[in-house]
Protein backbone atom coordinates (compact mmCIF):
# COMPACT_ATOMS: atom_id res chain seq x y z
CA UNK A 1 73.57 121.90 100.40
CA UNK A 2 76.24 124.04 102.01
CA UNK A 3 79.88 123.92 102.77
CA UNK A 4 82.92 126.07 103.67
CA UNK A 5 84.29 128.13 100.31
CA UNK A 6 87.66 128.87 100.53
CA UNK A 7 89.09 131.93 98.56
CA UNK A 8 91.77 131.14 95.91
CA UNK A 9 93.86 133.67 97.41
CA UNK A 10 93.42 131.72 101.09
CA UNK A 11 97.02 129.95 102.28
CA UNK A 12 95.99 127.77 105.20
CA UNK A 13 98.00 129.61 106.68
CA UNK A 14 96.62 130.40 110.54
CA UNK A 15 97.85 131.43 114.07
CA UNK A 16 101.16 129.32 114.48
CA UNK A 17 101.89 126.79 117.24
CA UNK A 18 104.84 128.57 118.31
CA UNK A 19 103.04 131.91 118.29
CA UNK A 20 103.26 133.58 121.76
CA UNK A 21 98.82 133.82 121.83
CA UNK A 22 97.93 130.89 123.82
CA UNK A 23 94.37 131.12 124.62
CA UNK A 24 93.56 132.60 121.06
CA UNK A 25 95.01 129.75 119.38
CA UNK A 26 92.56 127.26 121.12
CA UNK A 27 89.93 130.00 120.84
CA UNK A 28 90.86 130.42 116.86
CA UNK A 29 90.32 126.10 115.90
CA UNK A 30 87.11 126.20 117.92
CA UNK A 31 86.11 129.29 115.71
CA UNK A 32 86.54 127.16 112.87
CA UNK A 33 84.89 124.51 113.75
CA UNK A 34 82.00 125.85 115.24
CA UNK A 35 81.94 127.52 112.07
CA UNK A 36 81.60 124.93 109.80
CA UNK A 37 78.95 123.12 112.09
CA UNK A 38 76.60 125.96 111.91
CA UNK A 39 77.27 126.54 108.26
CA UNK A 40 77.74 123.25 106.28
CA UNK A 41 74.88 120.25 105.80
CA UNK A 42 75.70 116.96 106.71
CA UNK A 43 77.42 115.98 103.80
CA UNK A 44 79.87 118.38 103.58
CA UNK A 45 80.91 118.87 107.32
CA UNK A 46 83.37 116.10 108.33
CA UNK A 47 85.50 116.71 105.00
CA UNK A 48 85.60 120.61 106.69
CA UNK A 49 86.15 119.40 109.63
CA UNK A 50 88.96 117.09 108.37
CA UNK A 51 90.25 120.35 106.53
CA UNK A 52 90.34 122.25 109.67
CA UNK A 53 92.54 119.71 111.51
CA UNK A 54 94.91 119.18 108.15
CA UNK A 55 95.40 122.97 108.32
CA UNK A 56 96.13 123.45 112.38
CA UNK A 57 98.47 120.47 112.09
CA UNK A 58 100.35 122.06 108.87
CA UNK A 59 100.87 125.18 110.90
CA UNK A 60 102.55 123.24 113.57
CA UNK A 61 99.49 122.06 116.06
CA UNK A 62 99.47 118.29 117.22
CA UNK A 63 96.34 116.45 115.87
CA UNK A 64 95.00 115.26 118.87
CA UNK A 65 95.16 118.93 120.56
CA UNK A 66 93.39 120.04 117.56
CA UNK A 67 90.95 117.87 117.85
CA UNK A 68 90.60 118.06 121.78
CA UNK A 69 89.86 121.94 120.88
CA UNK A 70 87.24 121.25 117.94
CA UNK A 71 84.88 119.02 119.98
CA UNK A 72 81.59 120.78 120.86
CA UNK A 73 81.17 121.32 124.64
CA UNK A 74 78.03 121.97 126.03
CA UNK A 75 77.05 126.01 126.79
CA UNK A 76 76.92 127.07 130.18
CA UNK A 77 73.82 129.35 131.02
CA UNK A 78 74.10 132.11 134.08
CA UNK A 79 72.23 129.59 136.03
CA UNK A 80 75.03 127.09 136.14
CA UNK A 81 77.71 129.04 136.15
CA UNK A 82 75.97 130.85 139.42
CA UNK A 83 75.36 127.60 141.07
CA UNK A 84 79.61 126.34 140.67
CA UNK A 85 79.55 129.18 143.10
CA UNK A 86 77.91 127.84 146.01
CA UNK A 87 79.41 125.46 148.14
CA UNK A 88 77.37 123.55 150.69
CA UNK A 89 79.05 121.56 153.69
């Protein structure tokens, strides 16, 4: 069984909402969460998950835009991202 351990010296303290990094920020809660999907077991990864979102909305984030940027989207491979490219009329 695996979860997320947290340092005792770790604040929760992350990139802040008013921070002038916009695309890192979004880039930074998705880190985190795709982190704790790929590390923790079942029964430890929506309490993580719930810990991620606690800590982006302590450090100024709305909840819902947290969790807009957590949810897993699907990868695109070369192929599909070559085919948005074509255009057929």
């Amino acid at each position: 069984m695996y979860s997320v351990h947290y340092k005792k010296t770790h604040t929760n303290i992350n990139v802040k909402k008013r921070s002038n990094h916009p695309e890192s920020k979004r880039a930074i809660i998705k880190g985190f969460a795709d982190r704790a999907k790929a590390l923790c077991d079942e029964k430890h990864l929506a309490e993580e998950l719930h810990n991620i979102e606690d800590v982006f909305v302590a450090n100024g984030y709305p909840r819902e835009a947290v969790r807009r940027f957590m949810e897993q989207r699907p990868q695109q491979t070369k192929e599909s991202k070559k085919n948005k490219r074509i255009v057929e009329l």
